[in-house]
PDB file of N, CA and C in Angstrom:
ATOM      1  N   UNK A   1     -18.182  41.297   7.052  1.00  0.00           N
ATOM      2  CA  UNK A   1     -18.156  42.050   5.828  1.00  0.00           C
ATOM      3  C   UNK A   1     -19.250  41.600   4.883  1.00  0.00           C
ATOM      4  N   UNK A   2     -19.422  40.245   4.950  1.00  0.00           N
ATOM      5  CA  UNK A   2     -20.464  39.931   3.374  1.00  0.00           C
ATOM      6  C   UNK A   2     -21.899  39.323   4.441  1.00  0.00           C
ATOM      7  N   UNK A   3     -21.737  39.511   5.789  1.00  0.00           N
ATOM      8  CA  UNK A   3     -22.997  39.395   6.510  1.00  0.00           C
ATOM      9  C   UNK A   3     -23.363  40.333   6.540  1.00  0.00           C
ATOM     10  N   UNK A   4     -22.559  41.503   6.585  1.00  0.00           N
ATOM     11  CA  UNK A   4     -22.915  43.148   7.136  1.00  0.00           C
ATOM     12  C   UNK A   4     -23.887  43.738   5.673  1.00  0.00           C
ATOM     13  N   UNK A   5     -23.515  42.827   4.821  1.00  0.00           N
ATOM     14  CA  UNK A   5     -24.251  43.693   3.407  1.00  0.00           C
ATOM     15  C   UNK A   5     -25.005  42.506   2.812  1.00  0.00           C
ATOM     16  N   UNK A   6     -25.558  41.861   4.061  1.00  0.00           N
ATOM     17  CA  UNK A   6     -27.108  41.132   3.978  1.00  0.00           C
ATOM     18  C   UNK A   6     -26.635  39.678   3.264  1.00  0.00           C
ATOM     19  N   UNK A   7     -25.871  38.899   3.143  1.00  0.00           N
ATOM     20  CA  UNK A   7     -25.677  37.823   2.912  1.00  0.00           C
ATOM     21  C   UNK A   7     -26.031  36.848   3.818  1.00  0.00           C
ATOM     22  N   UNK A   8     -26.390  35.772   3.215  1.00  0.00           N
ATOM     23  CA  UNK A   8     -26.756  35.056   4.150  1.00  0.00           C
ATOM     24  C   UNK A   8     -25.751  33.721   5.016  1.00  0.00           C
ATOM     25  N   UNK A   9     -25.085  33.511   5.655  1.00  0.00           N
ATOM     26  CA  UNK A   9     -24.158  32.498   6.198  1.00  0.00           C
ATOM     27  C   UNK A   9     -23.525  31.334   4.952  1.00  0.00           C
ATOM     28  N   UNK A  10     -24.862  30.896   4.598  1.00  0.00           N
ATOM     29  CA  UNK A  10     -24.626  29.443   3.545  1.00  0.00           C
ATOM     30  C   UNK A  10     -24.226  29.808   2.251  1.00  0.00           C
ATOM     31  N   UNK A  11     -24.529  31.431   1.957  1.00  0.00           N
ATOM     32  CA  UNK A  11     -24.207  31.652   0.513  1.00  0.00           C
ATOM     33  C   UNK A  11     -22.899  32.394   0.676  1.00  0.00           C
ATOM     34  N   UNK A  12     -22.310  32.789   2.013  1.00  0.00           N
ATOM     35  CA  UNK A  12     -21.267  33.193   1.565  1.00  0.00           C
ATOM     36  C   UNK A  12     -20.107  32.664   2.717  1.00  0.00           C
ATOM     37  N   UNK A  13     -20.338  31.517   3.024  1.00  0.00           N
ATOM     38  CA  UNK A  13     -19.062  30.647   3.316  1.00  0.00           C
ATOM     39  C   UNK A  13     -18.733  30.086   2.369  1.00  0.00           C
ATOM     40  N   UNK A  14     -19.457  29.320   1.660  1.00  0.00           N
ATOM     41  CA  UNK A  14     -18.271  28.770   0.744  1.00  0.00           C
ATOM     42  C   UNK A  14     -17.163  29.927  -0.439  1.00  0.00           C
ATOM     43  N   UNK A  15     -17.739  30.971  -0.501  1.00  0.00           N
ATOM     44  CA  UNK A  15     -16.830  32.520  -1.048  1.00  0.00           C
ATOM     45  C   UNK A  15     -15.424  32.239  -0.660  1.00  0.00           C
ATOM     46  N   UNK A  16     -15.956  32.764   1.047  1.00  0.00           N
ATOM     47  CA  UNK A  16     -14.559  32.802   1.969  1.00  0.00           C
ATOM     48  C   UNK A  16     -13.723  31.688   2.490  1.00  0.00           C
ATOM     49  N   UNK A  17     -14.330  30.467   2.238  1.00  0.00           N
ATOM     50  CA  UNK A  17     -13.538  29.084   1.667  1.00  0.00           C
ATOM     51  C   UNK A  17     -13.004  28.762   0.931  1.00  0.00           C
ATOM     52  N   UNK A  18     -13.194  29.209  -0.464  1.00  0.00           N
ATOM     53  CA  UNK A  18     -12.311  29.929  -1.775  1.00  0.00           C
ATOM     54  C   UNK A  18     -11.181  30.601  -1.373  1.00  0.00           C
ATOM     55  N   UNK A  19     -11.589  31.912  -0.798  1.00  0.00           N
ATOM     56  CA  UNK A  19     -10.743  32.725  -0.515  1.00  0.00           C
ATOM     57  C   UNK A  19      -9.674  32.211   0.278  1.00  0.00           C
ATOM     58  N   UNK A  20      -9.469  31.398   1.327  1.00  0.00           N
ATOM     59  CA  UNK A  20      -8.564  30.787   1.816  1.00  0.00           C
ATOM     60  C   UNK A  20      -7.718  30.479   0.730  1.00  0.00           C
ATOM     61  N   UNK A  21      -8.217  29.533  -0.028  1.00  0.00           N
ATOM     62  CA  UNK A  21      -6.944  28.645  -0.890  1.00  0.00           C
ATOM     63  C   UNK A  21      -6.173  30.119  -1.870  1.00  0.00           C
ATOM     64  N   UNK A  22      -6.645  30.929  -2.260  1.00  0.00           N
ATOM     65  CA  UNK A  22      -5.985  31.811  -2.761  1.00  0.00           C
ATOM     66  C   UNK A  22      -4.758  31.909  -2.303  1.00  0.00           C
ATOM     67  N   UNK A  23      -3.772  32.217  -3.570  1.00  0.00           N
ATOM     68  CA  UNK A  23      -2.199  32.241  -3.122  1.00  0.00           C
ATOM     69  C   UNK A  23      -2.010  33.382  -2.445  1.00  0.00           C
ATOM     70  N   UNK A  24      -0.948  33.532  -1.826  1.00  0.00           N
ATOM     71  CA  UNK A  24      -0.684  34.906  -0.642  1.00  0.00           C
ATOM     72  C   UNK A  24       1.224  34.888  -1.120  1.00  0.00           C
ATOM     73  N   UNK A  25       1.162  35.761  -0.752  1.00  0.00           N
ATOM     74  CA  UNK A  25       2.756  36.328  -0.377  1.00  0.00           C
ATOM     75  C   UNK A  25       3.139  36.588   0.642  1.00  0.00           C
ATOM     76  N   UNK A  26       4.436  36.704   1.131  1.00  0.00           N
ATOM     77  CA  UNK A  26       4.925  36.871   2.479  1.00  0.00           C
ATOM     78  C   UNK A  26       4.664  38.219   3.017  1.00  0.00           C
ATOM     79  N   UNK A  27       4.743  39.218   1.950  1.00  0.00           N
ATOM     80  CA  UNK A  27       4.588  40.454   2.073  1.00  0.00           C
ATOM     81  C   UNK A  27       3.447  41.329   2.039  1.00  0.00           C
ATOM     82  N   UNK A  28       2.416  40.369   1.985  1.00  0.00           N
ATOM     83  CA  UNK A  28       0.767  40.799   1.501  1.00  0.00           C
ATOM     84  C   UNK A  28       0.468  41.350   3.173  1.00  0.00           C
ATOM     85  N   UNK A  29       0.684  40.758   4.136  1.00  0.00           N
ATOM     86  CA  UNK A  29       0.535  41.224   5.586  1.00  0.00           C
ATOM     87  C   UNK A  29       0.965  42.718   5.941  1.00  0.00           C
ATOM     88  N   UNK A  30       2.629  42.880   5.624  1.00  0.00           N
ATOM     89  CA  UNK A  30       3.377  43.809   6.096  1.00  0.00           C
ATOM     90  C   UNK A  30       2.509  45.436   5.107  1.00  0.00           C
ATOM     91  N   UNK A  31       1.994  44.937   4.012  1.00  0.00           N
ATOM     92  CA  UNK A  31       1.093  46.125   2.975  1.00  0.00           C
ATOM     93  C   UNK A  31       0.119  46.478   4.506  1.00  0.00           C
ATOM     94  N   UNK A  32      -0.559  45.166   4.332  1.00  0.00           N
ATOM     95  CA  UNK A  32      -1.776  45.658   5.039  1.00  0.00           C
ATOM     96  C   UNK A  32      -1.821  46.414   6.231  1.00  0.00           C
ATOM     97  N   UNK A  33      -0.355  46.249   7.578  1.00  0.00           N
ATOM     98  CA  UNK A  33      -0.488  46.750   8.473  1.00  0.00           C
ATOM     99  C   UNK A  33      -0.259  47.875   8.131  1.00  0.00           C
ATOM    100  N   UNK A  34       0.766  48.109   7.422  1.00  0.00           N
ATOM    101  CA  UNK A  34       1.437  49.588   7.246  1.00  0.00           C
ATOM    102  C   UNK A  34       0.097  50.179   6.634  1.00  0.00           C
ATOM    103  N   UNK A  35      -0.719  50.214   5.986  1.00  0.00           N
ATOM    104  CA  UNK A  35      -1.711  50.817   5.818  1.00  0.00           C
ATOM    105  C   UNK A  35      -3.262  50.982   6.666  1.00  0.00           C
ATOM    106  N   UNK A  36      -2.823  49.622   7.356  1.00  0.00           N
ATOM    107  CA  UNK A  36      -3.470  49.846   8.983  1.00  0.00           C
ATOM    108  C   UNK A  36      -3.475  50.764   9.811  1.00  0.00           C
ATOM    109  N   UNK A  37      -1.972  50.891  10.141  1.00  0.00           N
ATOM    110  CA  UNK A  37      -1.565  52.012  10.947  1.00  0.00           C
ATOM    111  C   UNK A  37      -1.782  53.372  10.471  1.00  0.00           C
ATOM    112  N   UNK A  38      -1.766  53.594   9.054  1.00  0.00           N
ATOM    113  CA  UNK A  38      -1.857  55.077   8.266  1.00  0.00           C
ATOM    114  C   UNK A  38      -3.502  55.154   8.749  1.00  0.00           C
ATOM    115  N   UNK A  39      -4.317  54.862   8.605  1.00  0.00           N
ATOM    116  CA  UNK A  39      -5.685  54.954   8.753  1.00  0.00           C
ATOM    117  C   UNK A  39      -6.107  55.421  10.503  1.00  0.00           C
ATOM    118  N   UNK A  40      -5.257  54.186  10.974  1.00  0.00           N
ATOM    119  CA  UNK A  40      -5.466  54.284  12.529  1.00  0.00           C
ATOM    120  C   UNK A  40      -4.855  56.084  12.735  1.00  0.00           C
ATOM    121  N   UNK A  41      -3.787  56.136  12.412  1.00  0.00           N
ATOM    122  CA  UNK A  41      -3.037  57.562  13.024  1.00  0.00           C
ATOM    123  C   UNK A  41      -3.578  58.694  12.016  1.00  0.00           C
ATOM    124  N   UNK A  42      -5.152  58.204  12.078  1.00  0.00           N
ATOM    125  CA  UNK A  42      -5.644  59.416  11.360  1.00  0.00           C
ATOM    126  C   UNK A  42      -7.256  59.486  11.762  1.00  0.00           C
ATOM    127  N   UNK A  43      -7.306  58.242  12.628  1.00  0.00           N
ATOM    128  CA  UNK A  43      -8.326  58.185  13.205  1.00  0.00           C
ATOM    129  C   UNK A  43      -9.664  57.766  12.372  1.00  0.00           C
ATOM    130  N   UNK A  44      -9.013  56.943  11.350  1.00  0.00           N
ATOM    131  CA  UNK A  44     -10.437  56.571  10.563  1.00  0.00           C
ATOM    132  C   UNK A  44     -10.838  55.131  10.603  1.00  0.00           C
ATOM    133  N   UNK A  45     -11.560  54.803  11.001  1.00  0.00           N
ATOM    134  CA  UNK A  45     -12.216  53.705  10.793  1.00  0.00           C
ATOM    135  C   UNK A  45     -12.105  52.788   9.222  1.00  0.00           C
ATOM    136  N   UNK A  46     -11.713  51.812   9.375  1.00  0.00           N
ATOM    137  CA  UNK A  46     -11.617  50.962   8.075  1.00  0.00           C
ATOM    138  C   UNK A  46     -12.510  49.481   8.488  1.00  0.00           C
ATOM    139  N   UNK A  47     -12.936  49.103   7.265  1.00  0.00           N
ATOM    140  CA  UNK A  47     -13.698  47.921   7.154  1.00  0.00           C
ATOM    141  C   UNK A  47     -12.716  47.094   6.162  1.00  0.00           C
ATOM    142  N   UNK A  48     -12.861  46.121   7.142  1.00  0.00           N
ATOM    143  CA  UNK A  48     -11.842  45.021   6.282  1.00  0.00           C
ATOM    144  C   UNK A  48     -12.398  44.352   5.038  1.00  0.00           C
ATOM    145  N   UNK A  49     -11.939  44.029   3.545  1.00  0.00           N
ATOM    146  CA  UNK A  49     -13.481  43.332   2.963  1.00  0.00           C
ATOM    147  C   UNK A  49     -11.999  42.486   2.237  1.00  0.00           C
ATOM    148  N   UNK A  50     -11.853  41.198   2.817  1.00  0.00           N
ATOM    149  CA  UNK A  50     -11.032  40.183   1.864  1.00  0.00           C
ATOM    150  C   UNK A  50     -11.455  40.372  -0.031  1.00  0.00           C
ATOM    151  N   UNK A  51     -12.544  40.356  -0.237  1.00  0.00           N
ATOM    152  CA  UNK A  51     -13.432  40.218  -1.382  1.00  0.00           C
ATOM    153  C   UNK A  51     -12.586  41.179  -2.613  1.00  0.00           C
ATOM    154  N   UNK A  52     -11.849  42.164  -1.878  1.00  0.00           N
ATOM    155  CA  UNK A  52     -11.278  43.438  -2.969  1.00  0.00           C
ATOM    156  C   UNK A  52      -9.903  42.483  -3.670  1.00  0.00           C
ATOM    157  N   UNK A  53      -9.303  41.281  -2.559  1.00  0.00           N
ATOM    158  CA  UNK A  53      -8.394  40.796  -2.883  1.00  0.00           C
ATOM    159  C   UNK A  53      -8.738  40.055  -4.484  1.00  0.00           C
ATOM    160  N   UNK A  54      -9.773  39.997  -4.880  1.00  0.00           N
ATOM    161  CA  UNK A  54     -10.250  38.946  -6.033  1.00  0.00           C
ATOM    162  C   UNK A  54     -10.423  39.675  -7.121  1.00  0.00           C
ATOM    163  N   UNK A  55     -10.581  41.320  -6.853  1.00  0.00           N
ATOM    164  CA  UNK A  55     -11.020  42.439  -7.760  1.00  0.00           C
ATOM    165  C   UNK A  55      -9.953  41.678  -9.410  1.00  0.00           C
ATOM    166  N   UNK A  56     -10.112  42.768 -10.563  1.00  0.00           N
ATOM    167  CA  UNK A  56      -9.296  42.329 -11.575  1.00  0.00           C
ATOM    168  C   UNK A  56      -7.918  43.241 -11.042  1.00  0.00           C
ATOM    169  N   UNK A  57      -7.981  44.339 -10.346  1.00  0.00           N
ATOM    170  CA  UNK A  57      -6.826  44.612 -10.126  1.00  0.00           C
ATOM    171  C   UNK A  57      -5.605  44.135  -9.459  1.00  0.00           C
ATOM    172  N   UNK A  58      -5.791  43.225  -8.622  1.00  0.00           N
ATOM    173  CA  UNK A  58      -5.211  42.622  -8.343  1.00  0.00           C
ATOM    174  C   UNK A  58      -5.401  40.885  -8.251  1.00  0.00           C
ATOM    175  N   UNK A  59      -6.114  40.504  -8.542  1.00  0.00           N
ATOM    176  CA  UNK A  59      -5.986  38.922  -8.663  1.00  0.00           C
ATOM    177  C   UNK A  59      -5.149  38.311  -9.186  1.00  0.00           C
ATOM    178  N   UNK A  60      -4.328  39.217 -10.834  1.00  0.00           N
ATOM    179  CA  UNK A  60      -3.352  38.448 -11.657  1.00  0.00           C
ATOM    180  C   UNK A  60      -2.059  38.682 -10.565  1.00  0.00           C
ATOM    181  N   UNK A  61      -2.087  39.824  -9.510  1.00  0.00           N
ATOM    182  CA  UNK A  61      -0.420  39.269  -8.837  1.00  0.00           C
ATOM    183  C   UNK A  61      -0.807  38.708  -7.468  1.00  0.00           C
ATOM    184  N   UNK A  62      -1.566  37.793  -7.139  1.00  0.00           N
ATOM    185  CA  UNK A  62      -1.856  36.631  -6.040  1.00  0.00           C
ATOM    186  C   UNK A  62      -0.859  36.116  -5.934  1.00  0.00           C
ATOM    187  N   UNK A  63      -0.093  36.163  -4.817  1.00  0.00           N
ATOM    188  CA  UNK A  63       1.148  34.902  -4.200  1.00  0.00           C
ATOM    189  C   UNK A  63       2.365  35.258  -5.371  1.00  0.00           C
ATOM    190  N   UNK A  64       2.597  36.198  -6.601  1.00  0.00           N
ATOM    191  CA  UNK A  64       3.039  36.651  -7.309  1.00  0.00           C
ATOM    192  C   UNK A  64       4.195  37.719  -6.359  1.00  0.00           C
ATOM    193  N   UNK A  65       3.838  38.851  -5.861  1.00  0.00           N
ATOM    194  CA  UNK A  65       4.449  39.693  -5.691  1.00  0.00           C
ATOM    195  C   UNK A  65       3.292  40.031  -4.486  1.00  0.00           C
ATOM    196  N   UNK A  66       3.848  40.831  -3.264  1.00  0.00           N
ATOM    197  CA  UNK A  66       2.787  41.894  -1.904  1.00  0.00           C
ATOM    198  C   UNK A  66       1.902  42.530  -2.965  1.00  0.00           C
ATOM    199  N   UNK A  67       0.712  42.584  -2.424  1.00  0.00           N
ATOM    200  CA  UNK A  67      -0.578  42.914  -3.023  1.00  0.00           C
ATOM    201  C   UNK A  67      -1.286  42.970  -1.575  1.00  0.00           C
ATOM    202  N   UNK A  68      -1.996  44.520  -2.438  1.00  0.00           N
ATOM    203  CA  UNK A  68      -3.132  45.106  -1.009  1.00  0.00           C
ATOM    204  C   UNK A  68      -3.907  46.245  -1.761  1.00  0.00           C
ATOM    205  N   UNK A  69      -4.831  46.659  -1.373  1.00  0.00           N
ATOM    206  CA  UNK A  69      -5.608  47.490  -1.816  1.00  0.00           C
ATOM    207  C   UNK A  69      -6.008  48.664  -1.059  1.00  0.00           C
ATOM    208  N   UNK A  70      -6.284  49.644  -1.703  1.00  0.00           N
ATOM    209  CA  UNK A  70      -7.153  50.836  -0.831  1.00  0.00           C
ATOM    210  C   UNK A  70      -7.994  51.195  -1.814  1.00  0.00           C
ATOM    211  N   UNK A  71      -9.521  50.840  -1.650  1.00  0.00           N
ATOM    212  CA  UNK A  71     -10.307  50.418  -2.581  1.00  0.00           C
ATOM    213  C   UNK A  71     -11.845  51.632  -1.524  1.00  0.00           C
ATOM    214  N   UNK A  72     -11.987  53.076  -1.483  1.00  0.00           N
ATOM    215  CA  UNK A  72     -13.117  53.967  -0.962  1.00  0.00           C
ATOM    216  C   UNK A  72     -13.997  53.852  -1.704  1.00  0.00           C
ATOM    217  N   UNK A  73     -15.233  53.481  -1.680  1.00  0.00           N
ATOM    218  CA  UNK A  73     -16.666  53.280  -2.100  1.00  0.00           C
ATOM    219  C   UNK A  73     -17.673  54.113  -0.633  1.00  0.00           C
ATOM    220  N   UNK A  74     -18.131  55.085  -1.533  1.00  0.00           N
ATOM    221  CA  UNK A  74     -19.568  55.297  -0.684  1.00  0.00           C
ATOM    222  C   UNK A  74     -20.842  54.687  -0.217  1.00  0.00           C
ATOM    223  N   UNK A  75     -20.725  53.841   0.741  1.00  0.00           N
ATOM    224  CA  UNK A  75     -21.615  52.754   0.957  1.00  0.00           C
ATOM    225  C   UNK A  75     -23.160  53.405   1.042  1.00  0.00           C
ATOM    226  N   UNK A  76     -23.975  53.209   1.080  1.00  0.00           N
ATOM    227  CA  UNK A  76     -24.765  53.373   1.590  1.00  0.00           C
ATOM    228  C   UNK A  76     -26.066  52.553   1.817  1.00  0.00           C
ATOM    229  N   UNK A  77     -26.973  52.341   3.084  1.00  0.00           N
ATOM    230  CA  UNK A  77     -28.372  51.991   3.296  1.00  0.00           C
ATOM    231  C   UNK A  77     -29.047  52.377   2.146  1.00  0.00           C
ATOM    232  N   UNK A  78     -29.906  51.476   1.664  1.00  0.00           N
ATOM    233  CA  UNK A  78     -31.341  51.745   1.086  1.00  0.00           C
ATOM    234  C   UNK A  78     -32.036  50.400   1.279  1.00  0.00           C
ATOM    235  N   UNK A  79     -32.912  51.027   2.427  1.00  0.00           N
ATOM    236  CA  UNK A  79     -33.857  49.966   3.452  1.00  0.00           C
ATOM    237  C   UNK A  79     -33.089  49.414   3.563  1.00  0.00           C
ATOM    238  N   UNK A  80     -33.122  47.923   3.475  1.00  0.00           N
ATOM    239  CA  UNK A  80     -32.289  46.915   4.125  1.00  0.00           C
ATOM    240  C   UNK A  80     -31.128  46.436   3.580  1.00  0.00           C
ATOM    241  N   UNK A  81     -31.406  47.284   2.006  1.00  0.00           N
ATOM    242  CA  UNK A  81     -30.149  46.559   1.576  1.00  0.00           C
ATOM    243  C   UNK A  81     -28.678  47.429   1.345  1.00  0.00           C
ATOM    244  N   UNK A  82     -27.922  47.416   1.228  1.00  0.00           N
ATOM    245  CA  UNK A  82     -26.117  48.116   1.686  1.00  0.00           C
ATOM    246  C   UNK A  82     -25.937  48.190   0.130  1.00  0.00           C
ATOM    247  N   UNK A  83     -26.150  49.433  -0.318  1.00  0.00           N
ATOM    248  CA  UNK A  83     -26.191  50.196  -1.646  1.00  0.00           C
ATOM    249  C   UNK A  83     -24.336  50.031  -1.947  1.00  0.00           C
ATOM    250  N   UNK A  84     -23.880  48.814  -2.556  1.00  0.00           N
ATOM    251  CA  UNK A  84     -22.004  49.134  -2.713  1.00  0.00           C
ATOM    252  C   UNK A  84     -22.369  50.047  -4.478  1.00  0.00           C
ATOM    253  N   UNK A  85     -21.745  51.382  -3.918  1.00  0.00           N
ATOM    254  CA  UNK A  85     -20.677  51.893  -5.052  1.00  0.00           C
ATOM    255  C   UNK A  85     -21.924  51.687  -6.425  1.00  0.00           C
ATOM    256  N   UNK A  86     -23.258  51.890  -6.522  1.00  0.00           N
ATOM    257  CA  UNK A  86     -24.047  51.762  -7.481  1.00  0.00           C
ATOM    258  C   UNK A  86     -23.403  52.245  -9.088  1.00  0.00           C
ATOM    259  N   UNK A  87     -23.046  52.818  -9.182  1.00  0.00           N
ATOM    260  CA  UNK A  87     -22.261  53.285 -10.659  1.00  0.00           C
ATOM    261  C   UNK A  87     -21.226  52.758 -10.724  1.00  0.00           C
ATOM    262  N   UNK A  88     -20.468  51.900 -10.264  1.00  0.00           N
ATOM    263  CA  UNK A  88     -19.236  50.561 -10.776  1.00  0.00           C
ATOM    264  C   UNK A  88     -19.511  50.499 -11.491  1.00  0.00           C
ATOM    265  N   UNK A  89     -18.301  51.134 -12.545  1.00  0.00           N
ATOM    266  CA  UNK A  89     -18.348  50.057 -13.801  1.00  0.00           C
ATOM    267  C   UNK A  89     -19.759  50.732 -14.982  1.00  0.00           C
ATOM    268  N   UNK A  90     -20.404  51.582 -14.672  1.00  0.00           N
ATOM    269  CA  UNK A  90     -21.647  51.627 -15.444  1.00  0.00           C
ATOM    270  C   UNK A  90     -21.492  53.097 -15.950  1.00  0.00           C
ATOM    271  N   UNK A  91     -22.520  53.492 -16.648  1.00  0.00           N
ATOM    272  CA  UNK A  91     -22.538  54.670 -18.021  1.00  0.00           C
ATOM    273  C   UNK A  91     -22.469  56.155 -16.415  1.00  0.00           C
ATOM    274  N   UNK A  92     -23.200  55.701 -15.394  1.00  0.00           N
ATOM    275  CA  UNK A  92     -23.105  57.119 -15.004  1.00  0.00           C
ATOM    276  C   UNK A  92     -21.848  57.191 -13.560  1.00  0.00           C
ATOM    277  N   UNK A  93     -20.401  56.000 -13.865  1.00  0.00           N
ATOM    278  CA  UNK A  93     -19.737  56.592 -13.338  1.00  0.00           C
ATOM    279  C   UNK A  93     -18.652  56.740 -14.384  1.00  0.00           C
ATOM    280  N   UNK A  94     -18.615  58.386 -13.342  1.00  0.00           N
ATOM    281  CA  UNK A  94     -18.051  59.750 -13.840  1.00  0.00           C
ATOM    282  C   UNK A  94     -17.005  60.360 -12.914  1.00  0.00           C
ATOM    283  N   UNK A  95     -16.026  61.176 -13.719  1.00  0.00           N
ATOM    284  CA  UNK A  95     -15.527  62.208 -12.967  1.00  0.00           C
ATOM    285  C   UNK A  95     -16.396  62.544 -11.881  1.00  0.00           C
ATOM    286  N   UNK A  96     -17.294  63.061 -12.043  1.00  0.00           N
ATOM    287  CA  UNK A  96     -18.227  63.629 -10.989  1.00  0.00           C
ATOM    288  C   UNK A  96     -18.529  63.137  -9.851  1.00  0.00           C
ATOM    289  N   UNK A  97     -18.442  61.730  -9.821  1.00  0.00           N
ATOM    290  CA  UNK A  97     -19.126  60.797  -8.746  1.00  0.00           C
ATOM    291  C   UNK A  97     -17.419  60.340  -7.934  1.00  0.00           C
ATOM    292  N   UNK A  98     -16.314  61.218  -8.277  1.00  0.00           N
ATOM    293  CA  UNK A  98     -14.944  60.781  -7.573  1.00  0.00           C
ATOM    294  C   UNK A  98     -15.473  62.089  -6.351  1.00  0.00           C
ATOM    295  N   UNK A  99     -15.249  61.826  -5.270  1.00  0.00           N
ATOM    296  CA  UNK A  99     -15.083  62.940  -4.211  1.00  0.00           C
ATOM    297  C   UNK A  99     -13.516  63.162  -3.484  1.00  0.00           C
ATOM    298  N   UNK A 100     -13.623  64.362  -3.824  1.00  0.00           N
ATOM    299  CA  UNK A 100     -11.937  64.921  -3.844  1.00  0.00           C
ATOM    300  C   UNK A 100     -11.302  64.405  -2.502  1.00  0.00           C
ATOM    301  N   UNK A 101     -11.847  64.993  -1.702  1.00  0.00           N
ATOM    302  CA  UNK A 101     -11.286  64.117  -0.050  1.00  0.00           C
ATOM    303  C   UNK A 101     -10.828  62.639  -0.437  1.00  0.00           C
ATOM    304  N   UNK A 102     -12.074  61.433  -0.576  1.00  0.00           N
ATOM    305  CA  UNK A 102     -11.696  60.436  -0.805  1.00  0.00           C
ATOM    306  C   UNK A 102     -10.308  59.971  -1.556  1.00  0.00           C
ATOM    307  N   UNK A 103      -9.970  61.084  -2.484  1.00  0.00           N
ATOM    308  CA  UNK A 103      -8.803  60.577  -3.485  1.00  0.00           C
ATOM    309  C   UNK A 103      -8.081  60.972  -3.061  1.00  0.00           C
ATOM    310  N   UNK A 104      -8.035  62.384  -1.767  1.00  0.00           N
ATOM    311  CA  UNK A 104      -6.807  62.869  -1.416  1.00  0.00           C
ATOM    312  C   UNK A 104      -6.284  61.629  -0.522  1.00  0.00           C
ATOM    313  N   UNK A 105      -7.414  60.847   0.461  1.00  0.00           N
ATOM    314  CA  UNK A 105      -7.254  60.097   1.090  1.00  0.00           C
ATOM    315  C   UNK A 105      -6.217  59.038   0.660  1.00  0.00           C
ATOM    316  N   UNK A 106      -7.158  58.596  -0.184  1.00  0.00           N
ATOM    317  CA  UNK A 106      -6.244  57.260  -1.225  1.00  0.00           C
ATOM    318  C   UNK A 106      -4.660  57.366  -1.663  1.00  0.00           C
ATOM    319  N   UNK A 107      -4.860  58.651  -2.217  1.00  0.00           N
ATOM    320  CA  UNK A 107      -3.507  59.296  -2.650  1.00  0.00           C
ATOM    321  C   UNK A 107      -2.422  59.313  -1.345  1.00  0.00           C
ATOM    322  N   UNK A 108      -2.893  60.021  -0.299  1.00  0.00           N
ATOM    323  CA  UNK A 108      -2.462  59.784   0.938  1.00  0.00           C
ATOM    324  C   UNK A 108      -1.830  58.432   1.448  1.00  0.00           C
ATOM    325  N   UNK A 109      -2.593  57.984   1.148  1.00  0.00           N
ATOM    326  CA  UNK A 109      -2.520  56.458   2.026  1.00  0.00           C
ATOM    327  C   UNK A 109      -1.397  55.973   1.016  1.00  0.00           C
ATOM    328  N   UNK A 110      -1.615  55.919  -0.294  1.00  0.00           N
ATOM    329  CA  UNK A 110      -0.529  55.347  -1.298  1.00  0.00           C
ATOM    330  C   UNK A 110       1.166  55.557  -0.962  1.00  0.00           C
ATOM    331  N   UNK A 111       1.172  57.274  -0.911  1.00  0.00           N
ATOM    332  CA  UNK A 111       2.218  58.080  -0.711  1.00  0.00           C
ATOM    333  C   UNK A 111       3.145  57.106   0.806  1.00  0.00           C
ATOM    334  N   UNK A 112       2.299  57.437   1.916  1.00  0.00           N
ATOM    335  CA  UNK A 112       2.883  56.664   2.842  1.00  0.00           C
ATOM    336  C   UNK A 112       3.389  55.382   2.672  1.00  0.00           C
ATOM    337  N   UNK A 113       2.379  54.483   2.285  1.00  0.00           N
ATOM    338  CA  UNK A 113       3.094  52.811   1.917  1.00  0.00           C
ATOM    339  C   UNK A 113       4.738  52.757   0.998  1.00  0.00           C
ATOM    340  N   UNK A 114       4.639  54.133   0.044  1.00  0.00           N
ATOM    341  CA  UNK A 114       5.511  53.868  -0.802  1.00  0.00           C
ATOM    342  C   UNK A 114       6.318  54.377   0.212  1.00  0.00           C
ATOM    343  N   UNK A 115       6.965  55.812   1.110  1.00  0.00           N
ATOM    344  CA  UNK A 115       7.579  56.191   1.540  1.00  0.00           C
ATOM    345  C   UNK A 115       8.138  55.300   2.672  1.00  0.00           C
ATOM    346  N   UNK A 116       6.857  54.306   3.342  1.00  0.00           N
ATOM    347  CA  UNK A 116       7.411  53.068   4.182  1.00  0.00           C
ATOM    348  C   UNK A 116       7.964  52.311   3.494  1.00  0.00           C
ATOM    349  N   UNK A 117       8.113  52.138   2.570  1.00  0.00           N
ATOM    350  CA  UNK A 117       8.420  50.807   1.572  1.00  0.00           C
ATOM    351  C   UNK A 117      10.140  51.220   1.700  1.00  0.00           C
ATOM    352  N   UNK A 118      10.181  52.626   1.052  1.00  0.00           N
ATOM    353  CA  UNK A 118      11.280  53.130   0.363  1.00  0.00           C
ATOM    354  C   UNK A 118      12.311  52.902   1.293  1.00  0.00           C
ATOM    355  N   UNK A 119      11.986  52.940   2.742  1.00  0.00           N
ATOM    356  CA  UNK A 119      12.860  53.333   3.917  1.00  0.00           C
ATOM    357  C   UNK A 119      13.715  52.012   4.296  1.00  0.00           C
ATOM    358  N   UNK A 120      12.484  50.778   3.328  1.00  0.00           N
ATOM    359  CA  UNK A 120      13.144  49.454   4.101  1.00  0.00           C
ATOM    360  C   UNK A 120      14.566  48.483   3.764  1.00  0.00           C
TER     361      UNK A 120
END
């Protein structure tokens, strides 16, 4: 994940050495598969990125309460370097720059976790 978007080994092991000690919950796993499987039985490809776990949205409930994310960014190449989500956070993201699929997706994916949740 943080080699794939041009990092270099030494600058980003010690990240994911951090990331270890981060608190977890028992239930942070059972999020992730169940939203594993929603993706898989839809035939989409997912990229795993630990890194979303640190976002502000969820960092304050670490080892707190199950925490997981479904976090769609339009990646893209420019030359060598892996363009993440350029308008994060900045003046030109907009309504405009949400793509409806993506949110139906998200929305999707949400709906299921809760409806798995509900059943348990």
């Amino acid at each position: 994940m943080l080699k794939e978007r041009g990092m270099q080994e030494q600058d980003y092991k010690p990240l994911l050495d951090g990331l270890r000690s981060l608190p977890s919950h028992a239930g942070d796993l059972a999020l992730e598969k169940t939203l594993k499987e929603f993706f898989k039985a839809k035939n989409l490809k997912i990229k795993e990125d630990v890194s979303t776990l640190t976002a502000s949205d969820t960092a304050p409930f670490l080892g707190k309460v199950p925490v997981t994310a479904v976090i769609l960014f339009n990646e893209q190449m420019k030359g060598d370097e892996l363009e993440f989500a350029p308008c994060y956070h900045k003046a030109c993201d907009t309504i405009e720059q949400v793509d409806p699929k993506s949110m139906q997706l998200a929305g999707d994916a949400v709906t299921h976790l809760l409806t798995v949740l509900d059943k348990q």
